[in-house]
PDB file of N, CA and C in Angstrom:
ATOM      1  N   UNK A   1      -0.360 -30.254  -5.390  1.00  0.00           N
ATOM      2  CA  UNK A   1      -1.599 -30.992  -5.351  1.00  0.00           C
ATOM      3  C   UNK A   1      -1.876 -31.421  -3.906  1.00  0.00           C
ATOM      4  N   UNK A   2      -3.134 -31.205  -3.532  1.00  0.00           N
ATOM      5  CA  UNK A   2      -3.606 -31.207  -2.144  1.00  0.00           C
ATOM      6  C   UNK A   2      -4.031 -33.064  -1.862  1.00  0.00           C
ATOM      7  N   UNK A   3      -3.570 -33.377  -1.369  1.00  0.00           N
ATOM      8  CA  UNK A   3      -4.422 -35.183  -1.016  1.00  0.00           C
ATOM      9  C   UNK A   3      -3.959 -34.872   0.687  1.00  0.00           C
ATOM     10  N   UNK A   4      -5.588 -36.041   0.731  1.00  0.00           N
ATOM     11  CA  UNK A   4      -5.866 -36.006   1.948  1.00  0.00           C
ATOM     12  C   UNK A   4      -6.130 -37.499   1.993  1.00  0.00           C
ATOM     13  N   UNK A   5      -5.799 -38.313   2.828  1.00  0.00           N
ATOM     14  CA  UNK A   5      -6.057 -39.515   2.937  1.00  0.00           C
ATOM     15  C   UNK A   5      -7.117 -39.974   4.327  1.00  0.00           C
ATOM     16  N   UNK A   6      -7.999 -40.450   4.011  1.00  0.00           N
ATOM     17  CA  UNK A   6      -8.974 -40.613   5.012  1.00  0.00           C
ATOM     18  C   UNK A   6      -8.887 -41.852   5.951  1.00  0.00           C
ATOM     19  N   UNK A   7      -9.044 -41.608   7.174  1.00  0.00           N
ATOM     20  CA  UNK A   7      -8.536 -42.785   7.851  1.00  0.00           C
ATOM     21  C   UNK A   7      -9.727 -44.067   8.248  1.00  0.00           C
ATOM     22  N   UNK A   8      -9.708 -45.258   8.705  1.00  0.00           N
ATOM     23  CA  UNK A   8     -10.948 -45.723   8.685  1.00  0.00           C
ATOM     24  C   UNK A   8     -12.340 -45.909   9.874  1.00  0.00           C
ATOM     25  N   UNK A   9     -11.259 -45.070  10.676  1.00  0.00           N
ATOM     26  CA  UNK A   9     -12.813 -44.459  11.503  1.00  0.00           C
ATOM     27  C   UNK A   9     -13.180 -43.011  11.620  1.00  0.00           C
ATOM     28  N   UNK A  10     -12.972 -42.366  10.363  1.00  0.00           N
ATOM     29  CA  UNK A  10     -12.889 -40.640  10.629  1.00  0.00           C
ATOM     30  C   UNK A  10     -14.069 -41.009   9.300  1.00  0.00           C
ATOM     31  N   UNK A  11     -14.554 -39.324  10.252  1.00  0.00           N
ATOM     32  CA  UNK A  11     -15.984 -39.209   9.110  1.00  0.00           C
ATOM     33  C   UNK A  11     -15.631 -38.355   7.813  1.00  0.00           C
ATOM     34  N   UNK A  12     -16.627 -38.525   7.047  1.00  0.00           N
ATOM     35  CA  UNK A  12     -16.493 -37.784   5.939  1.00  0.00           C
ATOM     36  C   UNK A  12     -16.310 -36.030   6.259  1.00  0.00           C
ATOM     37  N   UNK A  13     -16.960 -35.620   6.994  1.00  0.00           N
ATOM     38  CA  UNK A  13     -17.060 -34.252   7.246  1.00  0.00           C
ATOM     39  C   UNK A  13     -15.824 -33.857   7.921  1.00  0.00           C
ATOM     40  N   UNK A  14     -14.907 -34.587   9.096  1.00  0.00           N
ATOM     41  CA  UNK A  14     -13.632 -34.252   9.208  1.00  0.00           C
ATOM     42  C   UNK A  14     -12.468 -34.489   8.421  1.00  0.00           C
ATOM     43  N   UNK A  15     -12.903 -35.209   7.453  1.00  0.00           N
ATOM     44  CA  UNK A  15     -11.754 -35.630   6.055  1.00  0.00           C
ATOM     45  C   UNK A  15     -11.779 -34.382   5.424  1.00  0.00           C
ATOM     46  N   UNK A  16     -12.905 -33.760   4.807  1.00  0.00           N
ATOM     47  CA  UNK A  16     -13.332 -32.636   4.115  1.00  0.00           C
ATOM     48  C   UNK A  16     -12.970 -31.465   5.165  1.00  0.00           C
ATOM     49  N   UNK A  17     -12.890 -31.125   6.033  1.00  0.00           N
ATOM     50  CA  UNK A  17     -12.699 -30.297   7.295  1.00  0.00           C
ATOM     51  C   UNK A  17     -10.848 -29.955   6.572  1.00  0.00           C
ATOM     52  N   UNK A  18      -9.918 -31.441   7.116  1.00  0.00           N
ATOM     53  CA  UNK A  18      -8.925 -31.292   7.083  1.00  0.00           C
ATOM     54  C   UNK A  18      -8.480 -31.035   5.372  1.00  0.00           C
ATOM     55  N   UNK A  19      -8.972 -31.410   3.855  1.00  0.00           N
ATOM     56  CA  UNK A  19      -8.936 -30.905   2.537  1.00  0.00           C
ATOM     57  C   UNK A  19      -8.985 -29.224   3.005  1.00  0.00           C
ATOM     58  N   UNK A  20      -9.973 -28.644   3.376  1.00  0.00           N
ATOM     59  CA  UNK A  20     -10.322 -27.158   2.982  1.00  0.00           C
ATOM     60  C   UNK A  20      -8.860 -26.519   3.713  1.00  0.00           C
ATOM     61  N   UNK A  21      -8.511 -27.182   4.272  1.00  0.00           N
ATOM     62  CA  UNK A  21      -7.794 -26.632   5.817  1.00  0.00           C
ATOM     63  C   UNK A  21      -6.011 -26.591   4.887  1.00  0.00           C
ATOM     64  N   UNK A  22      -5.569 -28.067   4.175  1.00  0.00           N
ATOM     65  CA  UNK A  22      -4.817 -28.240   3.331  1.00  0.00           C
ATOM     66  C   UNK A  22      -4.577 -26.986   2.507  1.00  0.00           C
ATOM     67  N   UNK A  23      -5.862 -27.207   1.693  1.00  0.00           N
ATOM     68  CA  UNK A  23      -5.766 -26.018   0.601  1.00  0.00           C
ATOM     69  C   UNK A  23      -5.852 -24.592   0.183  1.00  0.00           C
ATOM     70  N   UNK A  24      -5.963 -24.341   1.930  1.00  0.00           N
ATOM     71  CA  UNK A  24      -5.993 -22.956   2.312  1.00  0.00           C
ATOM     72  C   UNK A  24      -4.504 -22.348   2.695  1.00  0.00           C
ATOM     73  N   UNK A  25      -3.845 -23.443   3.796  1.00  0.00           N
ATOM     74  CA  UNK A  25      -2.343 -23.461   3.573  1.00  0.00           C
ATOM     75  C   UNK A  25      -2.086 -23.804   2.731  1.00  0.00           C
ATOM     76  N   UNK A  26      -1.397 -24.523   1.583  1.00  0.00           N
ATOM     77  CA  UNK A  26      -1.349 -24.293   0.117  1.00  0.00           C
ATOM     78  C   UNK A  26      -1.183 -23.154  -0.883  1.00  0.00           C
ATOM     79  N   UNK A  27      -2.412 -22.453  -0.292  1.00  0.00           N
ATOM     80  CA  UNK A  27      -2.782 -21.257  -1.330  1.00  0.00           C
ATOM     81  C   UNK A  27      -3.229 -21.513  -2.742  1.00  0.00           C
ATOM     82  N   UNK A  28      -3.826 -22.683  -2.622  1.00  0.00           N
ATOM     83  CA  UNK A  28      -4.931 -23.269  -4.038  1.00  0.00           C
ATOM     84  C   UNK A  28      -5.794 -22.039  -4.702  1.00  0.00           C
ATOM     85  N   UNK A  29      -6.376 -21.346  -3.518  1.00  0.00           N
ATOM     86  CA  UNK A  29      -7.520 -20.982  -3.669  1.00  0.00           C
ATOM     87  C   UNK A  29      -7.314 -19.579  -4.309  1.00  0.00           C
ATOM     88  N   UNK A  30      -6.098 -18.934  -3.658  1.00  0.00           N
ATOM     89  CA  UNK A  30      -5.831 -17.617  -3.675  1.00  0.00           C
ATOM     90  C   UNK A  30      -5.312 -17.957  -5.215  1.00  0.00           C
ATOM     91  N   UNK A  31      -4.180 -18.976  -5.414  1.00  0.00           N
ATOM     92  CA  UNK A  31      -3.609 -18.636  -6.793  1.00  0.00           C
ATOM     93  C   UNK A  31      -5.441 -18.986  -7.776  1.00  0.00           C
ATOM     94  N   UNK A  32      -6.027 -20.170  -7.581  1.00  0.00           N
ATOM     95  CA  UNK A  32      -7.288 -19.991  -8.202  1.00  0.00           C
ATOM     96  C   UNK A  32      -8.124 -18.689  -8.668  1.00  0.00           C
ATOM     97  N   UNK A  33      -8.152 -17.929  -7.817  1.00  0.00           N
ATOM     98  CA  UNK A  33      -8.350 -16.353  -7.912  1.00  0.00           C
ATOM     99  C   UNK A  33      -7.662 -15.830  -8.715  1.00  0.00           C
ATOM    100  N   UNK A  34      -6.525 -15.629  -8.640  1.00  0.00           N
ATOM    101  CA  UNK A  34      -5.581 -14.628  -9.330  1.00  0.00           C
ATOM    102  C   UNK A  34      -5.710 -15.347 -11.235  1.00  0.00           C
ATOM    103  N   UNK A  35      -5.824 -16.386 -11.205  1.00  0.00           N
ATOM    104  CA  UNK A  35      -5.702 -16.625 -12.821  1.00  0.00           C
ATOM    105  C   UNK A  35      -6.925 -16.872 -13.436  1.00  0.00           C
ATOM    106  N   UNK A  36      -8.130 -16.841 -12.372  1.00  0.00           N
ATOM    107  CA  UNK A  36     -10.018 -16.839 -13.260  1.00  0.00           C
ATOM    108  C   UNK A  36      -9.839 -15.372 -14.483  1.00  0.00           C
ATOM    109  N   UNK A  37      -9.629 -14.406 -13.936  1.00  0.00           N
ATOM    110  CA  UNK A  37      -9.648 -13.051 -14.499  1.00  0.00           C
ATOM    111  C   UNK A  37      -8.409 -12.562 -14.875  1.00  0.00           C
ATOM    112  N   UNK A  38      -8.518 -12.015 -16.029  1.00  0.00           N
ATOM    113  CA  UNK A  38      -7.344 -11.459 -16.556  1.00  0.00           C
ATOM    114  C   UNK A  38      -6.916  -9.855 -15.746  1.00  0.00           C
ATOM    115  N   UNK A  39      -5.976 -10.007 -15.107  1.00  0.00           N
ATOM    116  CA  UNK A  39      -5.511  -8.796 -14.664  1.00  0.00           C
ATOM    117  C   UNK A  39      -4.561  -8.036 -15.156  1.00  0.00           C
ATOM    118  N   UNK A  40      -4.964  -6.958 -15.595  1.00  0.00           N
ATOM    119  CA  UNK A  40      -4.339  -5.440 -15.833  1.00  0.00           C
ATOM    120  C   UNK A  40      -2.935  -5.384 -15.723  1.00  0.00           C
ATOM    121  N   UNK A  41      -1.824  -5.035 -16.190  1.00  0.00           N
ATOM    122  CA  UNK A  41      -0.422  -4.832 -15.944  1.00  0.00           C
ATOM    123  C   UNK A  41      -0.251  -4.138 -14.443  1.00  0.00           C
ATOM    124  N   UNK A  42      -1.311  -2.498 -15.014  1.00  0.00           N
ATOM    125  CA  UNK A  42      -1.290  -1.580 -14.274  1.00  0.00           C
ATOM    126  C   UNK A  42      -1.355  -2.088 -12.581  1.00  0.00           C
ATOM    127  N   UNK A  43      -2.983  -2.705 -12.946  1.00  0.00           N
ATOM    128  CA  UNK A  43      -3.624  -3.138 -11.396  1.00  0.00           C
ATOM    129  C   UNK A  43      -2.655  -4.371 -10.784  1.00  0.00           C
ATOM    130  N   UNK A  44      -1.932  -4.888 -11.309  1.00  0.00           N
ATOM    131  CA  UNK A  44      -1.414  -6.160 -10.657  1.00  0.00           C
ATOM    132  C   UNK A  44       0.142  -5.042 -10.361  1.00  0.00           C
ATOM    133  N   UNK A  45       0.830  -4.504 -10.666  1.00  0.00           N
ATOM    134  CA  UNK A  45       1.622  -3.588  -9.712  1.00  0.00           C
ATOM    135  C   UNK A  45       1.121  -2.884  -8.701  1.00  0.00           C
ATOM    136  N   UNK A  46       0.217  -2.041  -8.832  1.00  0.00           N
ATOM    137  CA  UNK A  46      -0.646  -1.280  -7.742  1.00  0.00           C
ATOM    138  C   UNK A  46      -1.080  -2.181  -6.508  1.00  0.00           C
ATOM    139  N   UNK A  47      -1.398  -3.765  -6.658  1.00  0.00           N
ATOM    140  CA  UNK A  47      -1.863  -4.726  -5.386  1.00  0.00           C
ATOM    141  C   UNK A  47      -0.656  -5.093  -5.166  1.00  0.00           C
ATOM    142  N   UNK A  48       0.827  -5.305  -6.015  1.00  0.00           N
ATOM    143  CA  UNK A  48       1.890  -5.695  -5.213  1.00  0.00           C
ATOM    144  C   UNK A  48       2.186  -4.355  -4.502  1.00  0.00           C
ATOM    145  N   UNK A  49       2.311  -3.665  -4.928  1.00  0.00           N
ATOM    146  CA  UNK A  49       2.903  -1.985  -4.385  1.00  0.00           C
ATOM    147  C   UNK A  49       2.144  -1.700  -2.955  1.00  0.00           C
ATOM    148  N   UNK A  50       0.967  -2.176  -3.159  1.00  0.00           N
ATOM    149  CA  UNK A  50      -0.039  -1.838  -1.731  1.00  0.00           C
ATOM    150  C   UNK A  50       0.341  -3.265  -0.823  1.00  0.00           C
ATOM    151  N   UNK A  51       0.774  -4.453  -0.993  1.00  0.00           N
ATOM    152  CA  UNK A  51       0.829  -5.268  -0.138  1.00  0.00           C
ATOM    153  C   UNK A  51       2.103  -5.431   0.329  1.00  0.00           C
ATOM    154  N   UNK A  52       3.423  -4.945  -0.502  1.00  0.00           N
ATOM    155  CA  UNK A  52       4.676  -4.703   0.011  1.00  0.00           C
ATOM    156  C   UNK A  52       4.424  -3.404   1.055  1.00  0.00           C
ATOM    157  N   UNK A  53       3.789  -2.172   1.025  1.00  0.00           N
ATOM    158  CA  UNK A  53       3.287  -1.349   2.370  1.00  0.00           C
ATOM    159  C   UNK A  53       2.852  -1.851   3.377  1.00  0.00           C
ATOM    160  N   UNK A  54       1.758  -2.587   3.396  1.00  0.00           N
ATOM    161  CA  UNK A  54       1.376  -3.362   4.354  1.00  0.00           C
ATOM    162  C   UNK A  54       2.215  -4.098   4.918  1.00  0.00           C
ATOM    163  N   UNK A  55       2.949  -5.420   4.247  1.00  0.00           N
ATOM    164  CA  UNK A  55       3.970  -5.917   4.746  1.00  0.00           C
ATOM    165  C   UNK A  55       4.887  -5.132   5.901  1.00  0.00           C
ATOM    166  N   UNK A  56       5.554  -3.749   5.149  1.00  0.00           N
ATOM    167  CA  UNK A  56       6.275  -3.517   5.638  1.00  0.00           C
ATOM    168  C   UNK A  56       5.823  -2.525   6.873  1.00  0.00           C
ATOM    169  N   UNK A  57       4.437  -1.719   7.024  1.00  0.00           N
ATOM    170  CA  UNK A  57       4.029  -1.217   8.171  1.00  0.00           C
ATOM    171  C   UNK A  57       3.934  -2.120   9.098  1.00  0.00           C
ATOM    172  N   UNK A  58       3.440  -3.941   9.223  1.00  0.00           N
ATOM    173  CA  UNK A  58       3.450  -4.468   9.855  1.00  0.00           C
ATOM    174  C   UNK A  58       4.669  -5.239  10.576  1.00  0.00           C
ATOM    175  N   UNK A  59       5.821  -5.212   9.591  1.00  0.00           N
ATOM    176  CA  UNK A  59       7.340  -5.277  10.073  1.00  0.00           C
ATOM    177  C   UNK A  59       7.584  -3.592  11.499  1.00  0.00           C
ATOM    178  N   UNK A  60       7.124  -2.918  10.948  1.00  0.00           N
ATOM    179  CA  UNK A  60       7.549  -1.897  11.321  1.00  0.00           C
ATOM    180  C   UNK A  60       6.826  -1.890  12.856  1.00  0.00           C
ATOM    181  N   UNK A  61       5.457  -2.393  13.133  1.00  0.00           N
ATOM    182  CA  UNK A  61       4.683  -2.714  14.552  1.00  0.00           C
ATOM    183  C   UNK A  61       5.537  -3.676  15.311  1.00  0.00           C
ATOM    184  N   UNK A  62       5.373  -4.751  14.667  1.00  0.00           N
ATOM    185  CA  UNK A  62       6.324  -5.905  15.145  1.00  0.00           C
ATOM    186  C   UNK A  62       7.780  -5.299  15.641  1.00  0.00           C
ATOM    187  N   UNK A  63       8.705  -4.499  15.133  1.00  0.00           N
ATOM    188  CA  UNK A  63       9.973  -4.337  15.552  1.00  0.00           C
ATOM    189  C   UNK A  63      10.164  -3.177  15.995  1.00  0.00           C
ATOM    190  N   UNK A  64       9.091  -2.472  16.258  1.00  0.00           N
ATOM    191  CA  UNK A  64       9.485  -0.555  16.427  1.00  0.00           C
ATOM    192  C   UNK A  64       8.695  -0.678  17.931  1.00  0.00           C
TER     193      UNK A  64
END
């Protein structure tokens, strides 16, 4: 759970600034995504299968 505590001379718009900012590190939003729609057995191996590649081509830039 994301809390943000607002201080008493900060504005509303940098309170809300630092929430979005929280819940983006978090990963609120992303798991929010993943459980709106029911996903496929099939398709939810196929996006891990394609993001463990990625992962690992980008291991492979980084250290090669």
């Amino acid at each position: 759970m994301t809390l943000v505590r607002v201080k008493d001379d900060e504005s509303f718009d940098s309170a809300l600034r630092r929430f979005k900012k929280q819940c983006e590190k978090s990963g609120v939003l992303s798991e929010y995504r993943k459980r709106v729609f029911f996903e496929k057995p099939c398709i939810k191996r196929k996006r891990k299968a394609l993001a463990a590649r990625k992962k690992l081509i980008k291991r492979a830039r980084r250290f090669g």
